[in-house]
Structure formats: structure tokens, C-alpha cells
N, C-alpha and C. Protein backbone atom coordinates (compact mmCIF):
# COMPACT_ATOMS: atom_id res chain seq x y z
N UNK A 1 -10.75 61.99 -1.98
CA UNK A 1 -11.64 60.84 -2.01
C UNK A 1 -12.25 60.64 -0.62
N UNK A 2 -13.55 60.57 -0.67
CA UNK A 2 -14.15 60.39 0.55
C UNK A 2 -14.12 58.91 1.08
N UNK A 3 -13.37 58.28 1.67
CA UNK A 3 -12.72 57.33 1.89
C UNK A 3 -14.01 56.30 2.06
N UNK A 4 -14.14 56.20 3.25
CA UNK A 4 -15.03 55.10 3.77
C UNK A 4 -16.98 55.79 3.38
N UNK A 5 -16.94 56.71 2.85
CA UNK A 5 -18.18 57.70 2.86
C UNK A 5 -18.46 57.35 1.36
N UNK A 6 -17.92 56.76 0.68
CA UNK A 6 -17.87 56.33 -0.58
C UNK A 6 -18.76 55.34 -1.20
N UNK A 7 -20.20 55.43 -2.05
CA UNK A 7 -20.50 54.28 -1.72
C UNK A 7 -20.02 53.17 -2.64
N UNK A 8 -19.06 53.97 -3.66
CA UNK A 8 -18.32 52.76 -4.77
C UNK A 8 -16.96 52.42 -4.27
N UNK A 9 -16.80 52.61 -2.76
CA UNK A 9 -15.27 52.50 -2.18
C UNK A 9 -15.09 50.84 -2.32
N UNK A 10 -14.07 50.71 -2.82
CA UNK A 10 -14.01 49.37 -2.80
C UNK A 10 -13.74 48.34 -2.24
N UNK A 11 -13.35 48.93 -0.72
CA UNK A 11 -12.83 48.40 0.40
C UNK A 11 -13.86 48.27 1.47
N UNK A 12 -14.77 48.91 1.04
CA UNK A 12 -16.07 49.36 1.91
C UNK A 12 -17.08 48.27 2.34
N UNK A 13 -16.88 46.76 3.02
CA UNK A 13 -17.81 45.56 3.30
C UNK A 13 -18.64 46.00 4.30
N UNK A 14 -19.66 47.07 4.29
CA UNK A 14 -20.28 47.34 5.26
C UNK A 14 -21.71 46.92 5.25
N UNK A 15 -22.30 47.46 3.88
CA UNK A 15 -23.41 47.38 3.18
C UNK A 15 -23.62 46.17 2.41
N UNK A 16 -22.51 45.43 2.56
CA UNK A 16 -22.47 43.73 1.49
C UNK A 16 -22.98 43.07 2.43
N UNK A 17 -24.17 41.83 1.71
CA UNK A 17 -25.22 41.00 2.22
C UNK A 17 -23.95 39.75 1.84
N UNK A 18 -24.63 38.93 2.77
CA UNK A 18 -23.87 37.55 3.05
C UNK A 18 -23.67 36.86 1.07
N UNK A 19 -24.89 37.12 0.32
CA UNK A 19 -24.86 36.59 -0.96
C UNK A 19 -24.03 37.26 -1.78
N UNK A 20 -24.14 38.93 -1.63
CA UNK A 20 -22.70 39.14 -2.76
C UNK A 20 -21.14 38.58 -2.45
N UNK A 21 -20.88 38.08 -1.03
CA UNK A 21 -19.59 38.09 -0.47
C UNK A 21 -19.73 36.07 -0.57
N UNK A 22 -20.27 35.63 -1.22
CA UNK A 22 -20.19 34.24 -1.54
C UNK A 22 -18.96 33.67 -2.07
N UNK A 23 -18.61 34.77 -3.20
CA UNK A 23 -17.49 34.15 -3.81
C UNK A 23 -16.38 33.84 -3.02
N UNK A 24 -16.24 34.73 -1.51
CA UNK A 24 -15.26 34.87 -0.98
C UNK A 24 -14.99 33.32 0.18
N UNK A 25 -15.99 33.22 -0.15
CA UNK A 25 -15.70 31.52 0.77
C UNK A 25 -14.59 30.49 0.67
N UNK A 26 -14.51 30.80 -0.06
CA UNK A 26 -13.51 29.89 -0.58
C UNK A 26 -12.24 29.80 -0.06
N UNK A 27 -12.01 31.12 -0.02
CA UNK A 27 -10.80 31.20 0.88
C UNK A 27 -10.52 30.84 2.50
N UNK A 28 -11.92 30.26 2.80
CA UNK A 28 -11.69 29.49 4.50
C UNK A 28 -11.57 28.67 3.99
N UNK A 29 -11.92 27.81 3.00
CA UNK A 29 -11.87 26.42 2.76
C UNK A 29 -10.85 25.67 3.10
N UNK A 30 -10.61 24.46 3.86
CA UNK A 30 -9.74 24.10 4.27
C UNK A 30 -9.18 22.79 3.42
N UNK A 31 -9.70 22.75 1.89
CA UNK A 31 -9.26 21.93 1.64
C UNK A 31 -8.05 22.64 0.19
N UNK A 32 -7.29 22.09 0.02
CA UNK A 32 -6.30 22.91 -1.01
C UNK A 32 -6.12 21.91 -2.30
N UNK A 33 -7.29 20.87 -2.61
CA UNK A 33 -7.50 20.34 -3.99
C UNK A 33 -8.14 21.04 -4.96
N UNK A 34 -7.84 21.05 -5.97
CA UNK A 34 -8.96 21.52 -7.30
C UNK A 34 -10.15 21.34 -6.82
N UNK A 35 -10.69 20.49 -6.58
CA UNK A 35 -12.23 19.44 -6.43
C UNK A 35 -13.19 20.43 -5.69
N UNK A 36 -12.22 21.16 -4.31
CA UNK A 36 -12.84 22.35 -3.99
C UNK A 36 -13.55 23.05 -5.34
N UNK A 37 -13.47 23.40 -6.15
CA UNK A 37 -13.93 24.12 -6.67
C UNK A 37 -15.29 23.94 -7.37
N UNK A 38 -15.71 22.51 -6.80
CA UNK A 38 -17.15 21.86 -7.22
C UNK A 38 -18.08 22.75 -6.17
N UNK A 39 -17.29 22.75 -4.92
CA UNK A 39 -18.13 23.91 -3.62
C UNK A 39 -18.34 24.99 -3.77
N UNK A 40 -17.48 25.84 -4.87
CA UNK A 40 -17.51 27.27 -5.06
C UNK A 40 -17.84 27.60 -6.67
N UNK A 41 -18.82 27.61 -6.99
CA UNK A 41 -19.67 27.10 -8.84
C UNK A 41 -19.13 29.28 -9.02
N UNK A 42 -18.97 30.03 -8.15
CA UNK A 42 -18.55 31.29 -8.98
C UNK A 42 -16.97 31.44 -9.15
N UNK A 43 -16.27 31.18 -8.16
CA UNK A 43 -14.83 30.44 -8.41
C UNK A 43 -14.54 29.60 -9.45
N UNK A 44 -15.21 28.40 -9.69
CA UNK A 44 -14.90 27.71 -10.37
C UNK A 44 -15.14 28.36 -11.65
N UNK A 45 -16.21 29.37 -12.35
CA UNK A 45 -16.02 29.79 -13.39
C UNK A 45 -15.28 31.09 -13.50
N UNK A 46 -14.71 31.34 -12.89
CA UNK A 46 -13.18 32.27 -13.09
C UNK A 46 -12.30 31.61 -13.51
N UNK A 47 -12.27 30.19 -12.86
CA UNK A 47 -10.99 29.75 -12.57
C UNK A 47 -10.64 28.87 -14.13
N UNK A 48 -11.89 28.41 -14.64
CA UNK A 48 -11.83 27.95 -16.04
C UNK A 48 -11.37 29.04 -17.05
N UNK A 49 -12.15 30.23 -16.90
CA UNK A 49 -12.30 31.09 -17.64
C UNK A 49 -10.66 31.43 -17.95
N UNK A 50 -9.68 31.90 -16.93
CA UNK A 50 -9.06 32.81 -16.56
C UNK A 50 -7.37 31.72 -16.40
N UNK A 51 -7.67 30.43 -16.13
CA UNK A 51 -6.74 29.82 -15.64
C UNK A 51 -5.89 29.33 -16.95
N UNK A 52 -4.42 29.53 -17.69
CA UNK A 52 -3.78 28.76 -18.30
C UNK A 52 -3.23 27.45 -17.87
N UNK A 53 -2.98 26.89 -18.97
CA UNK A 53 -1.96 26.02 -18.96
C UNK A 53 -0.50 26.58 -18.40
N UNK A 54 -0.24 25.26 -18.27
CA UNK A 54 1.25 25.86 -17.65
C UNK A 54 2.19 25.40 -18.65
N UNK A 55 3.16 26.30 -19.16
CA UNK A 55 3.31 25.72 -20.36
C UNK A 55 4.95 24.94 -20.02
N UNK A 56 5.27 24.10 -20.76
CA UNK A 56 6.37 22.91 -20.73
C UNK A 56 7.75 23.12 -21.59
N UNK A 57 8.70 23.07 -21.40
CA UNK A 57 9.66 23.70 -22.24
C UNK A 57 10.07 22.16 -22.84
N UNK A 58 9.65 21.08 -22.15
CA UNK A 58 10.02 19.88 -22.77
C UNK A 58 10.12 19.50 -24.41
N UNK A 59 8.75 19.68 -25.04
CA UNK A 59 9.21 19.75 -26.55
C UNK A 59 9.93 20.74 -27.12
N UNK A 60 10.22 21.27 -26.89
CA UNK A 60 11.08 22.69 -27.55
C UNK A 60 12.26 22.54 -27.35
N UNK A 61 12.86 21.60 -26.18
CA UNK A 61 14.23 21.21 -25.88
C UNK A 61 14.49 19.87 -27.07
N UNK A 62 13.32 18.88 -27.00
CA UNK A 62 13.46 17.71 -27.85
C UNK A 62 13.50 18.44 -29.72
N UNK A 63 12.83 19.45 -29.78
CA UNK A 63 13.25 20.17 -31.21
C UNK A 63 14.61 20.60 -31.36
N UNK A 64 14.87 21.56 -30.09
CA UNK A 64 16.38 21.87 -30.57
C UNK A 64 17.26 20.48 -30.67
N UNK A 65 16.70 19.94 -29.84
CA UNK A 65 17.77 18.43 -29.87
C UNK A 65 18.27 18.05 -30.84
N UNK A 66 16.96 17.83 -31.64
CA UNK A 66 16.86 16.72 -33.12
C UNK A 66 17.47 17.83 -34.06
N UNK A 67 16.80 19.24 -34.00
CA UNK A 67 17.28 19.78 -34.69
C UNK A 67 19.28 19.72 -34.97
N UNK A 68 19.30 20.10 -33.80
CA UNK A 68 20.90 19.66 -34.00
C UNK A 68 21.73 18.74 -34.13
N UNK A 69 21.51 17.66 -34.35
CA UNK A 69 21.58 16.61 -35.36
C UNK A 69 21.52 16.53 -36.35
N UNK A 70 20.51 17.10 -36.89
CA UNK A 70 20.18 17.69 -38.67
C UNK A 70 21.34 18.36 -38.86
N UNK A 71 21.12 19.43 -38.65
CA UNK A 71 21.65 20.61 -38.72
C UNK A 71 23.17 20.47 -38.52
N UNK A 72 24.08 20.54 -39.38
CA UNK A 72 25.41 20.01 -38.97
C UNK A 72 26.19 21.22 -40.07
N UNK A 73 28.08 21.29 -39.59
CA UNK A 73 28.43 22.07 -40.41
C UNK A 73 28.23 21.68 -41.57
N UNK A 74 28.17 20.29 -42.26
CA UNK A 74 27.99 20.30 -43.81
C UNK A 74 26.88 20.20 -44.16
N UNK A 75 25.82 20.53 -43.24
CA UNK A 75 24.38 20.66 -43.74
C UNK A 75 23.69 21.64 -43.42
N UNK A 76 24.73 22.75 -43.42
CA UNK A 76 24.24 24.34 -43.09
C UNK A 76 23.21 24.93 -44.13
N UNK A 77 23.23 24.25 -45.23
CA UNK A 77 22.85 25.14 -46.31
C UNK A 77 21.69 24.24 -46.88
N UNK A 78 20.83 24.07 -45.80
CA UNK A 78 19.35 22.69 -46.23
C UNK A 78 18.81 23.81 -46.10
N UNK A 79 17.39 23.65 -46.97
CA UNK A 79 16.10 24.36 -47.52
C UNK A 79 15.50 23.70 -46.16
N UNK A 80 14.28 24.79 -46.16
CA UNK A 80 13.74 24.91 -44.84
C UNK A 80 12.64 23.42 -44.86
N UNK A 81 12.16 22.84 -46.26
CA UNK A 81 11.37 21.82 -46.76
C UNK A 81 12.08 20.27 -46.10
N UNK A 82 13.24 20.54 -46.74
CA UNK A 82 14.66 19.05 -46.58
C UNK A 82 14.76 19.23 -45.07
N UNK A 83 14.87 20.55 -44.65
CA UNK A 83 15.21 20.48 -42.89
C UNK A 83 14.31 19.86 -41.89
N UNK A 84 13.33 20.10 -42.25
CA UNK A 84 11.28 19.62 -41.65
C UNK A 84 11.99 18.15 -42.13
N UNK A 85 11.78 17.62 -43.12
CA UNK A 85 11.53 16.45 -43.53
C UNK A 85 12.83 15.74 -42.87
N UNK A 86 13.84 15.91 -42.84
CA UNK A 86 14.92 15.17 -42.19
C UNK A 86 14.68 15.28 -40.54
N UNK A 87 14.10 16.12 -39.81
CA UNK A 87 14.02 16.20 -38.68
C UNK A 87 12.61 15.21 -38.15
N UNK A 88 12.10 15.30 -39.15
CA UNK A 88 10.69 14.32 -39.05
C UNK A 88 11.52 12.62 -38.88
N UNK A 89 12.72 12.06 -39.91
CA UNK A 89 12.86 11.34 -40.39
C UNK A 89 13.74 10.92 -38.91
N UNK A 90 13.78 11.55 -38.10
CA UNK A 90 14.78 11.17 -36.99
C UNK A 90 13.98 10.23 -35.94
């Protein structure tokens, strides 16, 4: 690989004009809120695009919860219908 002689090298900022290297501003930015991202409109649509949720284990703990309450040794043998509906009923 012709290293720096490359003109698709990707490391290569020689030939980049101040406008393709825009996106990169961002990273002086000295501020570390979201809101920044009203300053940087090509950032900001990555960051929508690309960014999840963060996801919460909180309801899934409150299911097993309830669930196990339902769910008891003498009520091992509930239909999956009666199990929903009693866990609703909690």
C-alpha cells in the first residue's frame, strides 16, 4: 500500500479543504451538553440517526417481581392466558 501516496488513504488530511473537515469541530468544542449539537447540524444528524436508547432493566425486574407472586408452587400449572391476567390483576 502506497501509504501516504494514496489518494483514497484515509489518514491522508493533506488535500482536505477546511469544509469537508467541518464535521470534525466538534470535537474542540468546549462545551460537553447535548445542546452542542445545535452548533454541529452534520453531527447532530448522525447522532439522531445512529444514537440508541439506553435501555433500563427496571421493568423487567418489576415483571419478574409480580411474576413471582403469581407464580407460586401451587400455581405452577396456570395457562399462559390466567398467568397475563393474574399478573395484570396485581
Amino acid at each position: 500500500m502506497h501509504t501516504a501516496q494514496c489518494s483514497d488513504y484515509f489518514f491522508d488530511f493533506t488535500n482536505a479543504d477546511a469544509s469537508s473537515q467541518k464535521h470534525l469541530l466538534y470535537l474542540n468544542d468546549s462545551e460537553r451538553d447535548v445542546r452542542m449539537l445545535d452548533r454541529h447540524p452534520q453531527v447532530r444528524k448522525l447522532f439522531i440517526k445512529y444514537n440508541t436508547a439506553i435501555a433500563s432493566s427496571a421493568p423487567v425486574e418489576r415483571v419478574f417481581s409480580t411474576g413471582a407472586l403469581v407464580l407460586t408452587k401451587r400455581r405452577n400449572r396456570l395457562s399462559d392466558t390466567l398467568f397475563e391476567t393474574a399478573v395484570k390483576s396485581q
